[in-house]
Protein backbone atom coordinates (compact mmCIF):
# COMPACT_ATOMS: atom_id res chain seq x y z
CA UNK A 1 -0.59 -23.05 -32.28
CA UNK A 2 0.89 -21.79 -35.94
CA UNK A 3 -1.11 -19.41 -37.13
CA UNK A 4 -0.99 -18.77 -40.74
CA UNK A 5 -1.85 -15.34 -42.50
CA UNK A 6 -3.39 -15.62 -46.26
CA UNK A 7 -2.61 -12.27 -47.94
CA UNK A 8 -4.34 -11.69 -50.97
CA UNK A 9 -2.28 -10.23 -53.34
CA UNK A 10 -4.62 -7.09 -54.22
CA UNK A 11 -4.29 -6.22 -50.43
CA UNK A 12 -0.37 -6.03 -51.49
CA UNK A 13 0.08 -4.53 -55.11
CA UNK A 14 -2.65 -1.63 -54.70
CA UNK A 15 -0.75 0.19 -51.98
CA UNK A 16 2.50 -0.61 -53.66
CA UNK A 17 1.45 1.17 -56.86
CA UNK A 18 0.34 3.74 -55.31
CA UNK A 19 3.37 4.40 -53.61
CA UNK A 20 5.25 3.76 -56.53
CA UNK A 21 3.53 6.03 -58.44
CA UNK A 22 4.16 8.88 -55.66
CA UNK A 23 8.16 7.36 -55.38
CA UNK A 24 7.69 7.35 -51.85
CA UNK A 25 9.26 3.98 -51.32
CA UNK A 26 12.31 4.50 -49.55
CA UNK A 27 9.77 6.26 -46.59
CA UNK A 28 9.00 4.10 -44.08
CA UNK A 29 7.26 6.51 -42.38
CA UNK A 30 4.99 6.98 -45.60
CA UNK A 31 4.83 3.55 -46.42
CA UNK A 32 3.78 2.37 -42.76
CA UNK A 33 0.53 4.63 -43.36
CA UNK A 34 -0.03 4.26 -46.35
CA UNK A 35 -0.23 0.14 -46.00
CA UNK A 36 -2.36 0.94 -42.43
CA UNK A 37 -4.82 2.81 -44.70
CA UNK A 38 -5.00 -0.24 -47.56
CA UNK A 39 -4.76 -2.76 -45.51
CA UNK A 40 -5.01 -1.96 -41.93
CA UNK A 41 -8.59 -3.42 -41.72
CA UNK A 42 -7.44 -7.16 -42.45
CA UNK A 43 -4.66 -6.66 -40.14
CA UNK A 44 -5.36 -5.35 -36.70
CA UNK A 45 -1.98 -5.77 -35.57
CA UNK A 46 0.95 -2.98 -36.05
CA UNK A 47 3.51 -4.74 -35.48
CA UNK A 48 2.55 -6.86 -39.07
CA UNK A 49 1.99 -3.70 -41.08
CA UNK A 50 5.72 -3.01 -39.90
CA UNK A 51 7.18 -6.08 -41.17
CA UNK A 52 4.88 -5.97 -43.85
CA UNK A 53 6.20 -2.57 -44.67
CA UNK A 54 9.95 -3.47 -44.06
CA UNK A 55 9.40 -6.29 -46.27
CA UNK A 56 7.96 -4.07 -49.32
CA UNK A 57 10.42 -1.79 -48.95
CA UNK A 58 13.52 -4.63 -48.94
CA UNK A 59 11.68 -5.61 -52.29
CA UNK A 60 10.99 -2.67 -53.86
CA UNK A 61 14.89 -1.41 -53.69
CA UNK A 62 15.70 -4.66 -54.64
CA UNK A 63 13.72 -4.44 -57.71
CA UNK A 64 14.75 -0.65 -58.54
CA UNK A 65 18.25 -1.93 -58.28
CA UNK A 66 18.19 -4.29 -60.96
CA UNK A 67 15.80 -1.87 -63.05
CA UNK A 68 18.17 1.11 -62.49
CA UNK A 69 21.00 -1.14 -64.27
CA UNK A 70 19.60 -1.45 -67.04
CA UNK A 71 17.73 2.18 -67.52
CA UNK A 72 21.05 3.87 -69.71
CA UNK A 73 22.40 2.68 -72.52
CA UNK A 74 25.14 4.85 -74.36
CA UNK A 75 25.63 5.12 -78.55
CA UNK A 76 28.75 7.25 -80.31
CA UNK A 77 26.35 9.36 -82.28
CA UNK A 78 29.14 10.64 -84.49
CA UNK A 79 30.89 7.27 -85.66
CA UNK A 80 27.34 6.06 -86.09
CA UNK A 81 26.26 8.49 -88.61
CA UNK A 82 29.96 8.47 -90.43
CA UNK A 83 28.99 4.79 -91.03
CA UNK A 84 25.42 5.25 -92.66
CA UNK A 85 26.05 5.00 -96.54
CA UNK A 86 23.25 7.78 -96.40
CA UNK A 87 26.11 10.20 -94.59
CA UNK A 88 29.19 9.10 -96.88
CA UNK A 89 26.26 10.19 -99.84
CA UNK A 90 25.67 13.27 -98.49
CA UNK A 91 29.24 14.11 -97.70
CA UNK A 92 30.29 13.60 -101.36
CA UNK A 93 27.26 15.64 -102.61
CA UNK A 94 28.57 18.59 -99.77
CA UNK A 95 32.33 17.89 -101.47
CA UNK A 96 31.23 18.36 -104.84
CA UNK A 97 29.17 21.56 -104.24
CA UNK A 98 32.29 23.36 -102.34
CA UNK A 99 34.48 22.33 -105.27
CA UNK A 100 32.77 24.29 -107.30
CA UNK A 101 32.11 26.91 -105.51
CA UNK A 102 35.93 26.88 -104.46
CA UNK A 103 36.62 27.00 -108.06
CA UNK A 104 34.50 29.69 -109.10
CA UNK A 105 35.59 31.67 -106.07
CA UNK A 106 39.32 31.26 -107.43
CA UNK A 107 39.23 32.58 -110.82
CA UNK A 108 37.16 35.53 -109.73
CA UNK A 109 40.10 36.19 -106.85
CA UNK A 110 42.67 35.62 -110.05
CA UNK A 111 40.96 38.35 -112.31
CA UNK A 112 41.27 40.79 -109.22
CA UNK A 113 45.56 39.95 -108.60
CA UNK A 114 45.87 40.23 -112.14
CA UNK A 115 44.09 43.84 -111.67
CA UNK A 116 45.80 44.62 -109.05
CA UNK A 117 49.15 43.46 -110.82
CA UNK A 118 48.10 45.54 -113.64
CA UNK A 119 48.03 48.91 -111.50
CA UNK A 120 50.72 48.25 -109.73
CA UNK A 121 53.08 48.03 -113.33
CA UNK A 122 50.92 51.20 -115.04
CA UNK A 123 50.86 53.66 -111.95
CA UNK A 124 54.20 55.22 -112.53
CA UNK A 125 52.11 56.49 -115.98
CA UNK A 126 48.67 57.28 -114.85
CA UNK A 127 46.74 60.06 -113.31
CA UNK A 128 45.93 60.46 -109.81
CA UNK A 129 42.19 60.29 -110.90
CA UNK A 130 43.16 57.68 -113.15
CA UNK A 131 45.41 55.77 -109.86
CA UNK A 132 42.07 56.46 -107.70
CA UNK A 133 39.33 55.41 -110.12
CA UNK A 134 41.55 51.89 -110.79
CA UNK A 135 42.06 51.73 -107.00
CA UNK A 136 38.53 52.35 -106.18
CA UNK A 137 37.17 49.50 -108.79
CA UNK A 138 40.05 47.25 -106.77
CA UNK A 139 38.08 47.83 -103.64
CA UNK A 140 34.64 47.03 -104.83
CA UNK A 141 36.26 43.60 -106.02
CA UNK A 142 37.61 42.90 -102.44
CA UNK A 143 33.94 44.06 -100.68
CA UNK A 144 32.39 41.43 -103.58
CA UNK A 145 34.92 38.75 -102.92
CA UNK A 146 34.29 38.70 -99.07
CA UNK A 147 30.80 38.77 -99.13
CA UNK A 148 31.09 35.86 -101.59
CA UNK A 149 33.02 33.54 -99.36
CA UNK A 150 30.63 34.69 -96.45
CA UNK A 151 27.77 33.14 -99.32
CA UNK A 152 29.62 29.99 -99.67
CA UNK A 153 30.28 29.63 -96.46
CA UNK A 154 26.48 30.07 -95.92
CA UNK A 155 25.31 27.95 -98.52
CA UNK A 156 27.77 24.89 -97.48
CA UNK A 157 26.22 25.32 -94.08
CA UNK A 158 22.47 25.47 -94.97
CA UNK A 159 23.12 22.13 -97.67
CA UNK A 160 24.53 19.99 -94.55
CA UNK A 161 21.83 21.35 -92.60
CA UNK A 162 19.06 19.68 -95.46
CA UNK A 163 21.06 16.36 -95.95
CA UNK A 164 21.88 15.84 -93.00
CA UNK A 165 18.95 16.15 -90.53
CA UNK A 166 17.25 13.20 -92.35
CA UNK A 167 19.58 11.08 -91.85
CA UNK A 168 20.31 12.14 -88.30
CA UNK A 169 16.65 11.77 -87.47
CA UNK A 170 16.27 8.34 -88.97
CA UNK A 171 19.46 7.14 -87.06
CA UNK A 172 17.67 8.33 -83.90
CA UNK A 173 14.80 6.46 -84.47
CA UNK A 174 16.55 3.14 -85.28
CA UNK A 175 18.59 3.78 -81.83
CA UNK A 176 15.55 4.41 -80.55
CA UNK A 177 13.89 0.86 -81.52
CA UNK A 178 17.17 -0.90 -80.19
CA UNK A 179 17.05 0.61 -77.07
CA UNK A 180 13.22 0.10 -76.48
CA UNK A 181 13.60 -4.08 -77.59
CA UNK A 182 16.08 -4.03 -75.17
CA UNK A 183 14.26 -2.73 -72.26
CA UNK A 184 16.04 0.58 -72.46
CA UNK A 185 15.09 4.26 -71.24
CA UNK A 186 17.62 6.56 -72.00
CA UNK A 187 20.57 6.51 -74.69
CA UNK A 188 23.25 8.82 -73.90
CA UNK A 189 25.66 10.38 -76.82
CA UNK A 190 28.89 8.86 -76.53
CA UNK A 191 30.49 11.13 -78.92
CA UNK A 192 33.64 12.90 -78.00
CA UNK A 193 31.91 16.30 -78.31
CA UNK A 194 28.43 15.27 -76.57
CA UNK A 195 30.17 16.08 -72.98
CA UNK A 196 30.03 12.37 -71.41
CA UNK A 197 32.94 11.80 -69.19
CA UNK A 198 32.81 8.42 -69.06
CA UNK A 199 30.43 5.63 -70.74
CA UNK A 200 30.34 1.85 -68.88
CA UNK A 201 26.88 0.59 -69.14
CA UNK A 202 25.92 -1.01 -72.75
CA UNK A 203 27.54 0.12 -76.17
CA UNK A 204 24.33 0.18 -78.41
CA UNK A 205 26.52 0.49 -81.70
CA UNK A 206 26.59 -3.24 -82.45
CA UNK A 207 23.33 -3.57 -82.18
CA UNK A 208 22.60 -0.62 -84.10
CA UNK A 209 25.18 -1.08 -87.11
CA UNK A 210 23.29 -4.74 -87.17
CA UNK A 211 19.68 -3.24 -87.89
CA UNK A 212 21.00 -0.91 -90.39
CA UNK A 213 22.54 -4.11 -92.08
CA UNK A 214 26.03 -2.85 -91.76
């Protein structure tokens, strides 16, 4: 006599979410008992929860397989953002400000070498109080000069900071939208500096580059 076993399917995907949901999958142990608690009452038998749980468990690594393939997704950051015409903006903005700055900084170093120059050429014919006084005024220039390039350099640096994290964060979020149409969970940084050894699994920039309308 065949016997034939109808299993409905809420008897099967209840216990398997639950397990799921507790990533206990890969323990047959935990899986045997939990199915013999769900479904144990239908079936009497334990040799069918076995198979039943052997057969779940074939599936379910199966199916975490293919998922796992497809969970990371990789993006170069870097060559991303030097390809947003928001970045190349900002960059020439950045260029023009340090220019200037450079310049200003320049003439003010001139005045002090021509100072400098200018006591070097007179000291045979001055004072010592005249040689220290001219000396002294030399060194204030030098103090003001450093603490102005440490001012540039700050002011460069704070100026990036403002244009850039805009465009940074809206780049993220576009990579973000790719990578979530495509079924996506996590997009590593590809960039040279981000620490990745190596980067196989898909290249997001095409996709990316093709939202942006590049």
């Amino acid at each position: 006599m065949n016997v034939v076993f109808h299993i409905k399917s809420s008897f099967i995907l209840n216990p398997v979410n639950q397990i799921w949901s507790k990533i206990c999958l890969t323990d047959t142990k935990t899986l045997y008992y939990a199915l013999n608690a769900y479904i144990g009452p239908t079936f009497k038998s334990d040799s069918m929860i076995k198979y039943i749980s052997l057969f779940l468990i074939a599936f379910a690594l199966s199916f975490q397989a293919k998922a796992q393939s497809k969970e990371v997704a990789h993006i170069n950051m870097n060559k991303l953002l030097d390809l947003m015409p928001e970045m190349q903006q900002a960059k020439a903005e950045i260029d023009r400000t340090e220019r200037a700055y450079r310049e200003d900084f320049q003439m003010s170093y001139r005045e002090y070498q021509a100072k400098f120059q200018k006591l070097e050429e007179e000291k045979a014919s001055l004072t010592p109080e005249q040689t220290a006084k001219r000396q002294s005024d030399l060194q204030l220039i030098e103090r003001n000069l450093a603490q102005t390039q440490q001012n540039i350099d700050l002011q460069i640096k704070e100026k990036q900071d403002m244009l850039y994290k805009p465009i940074r964060e809206k780049a993220i979020k576009i990579v973000d939208q790719v990578a979530d149409a495509q079924g996506f969970f996590y997009v590593l940084d590809s960039s040279a500096d981000a620490g990745i050894i190596m980067a196989k699994g898909k290249d997001l920039l095409a996709d990316v580059k093709k939202m942006i309308g590049l």
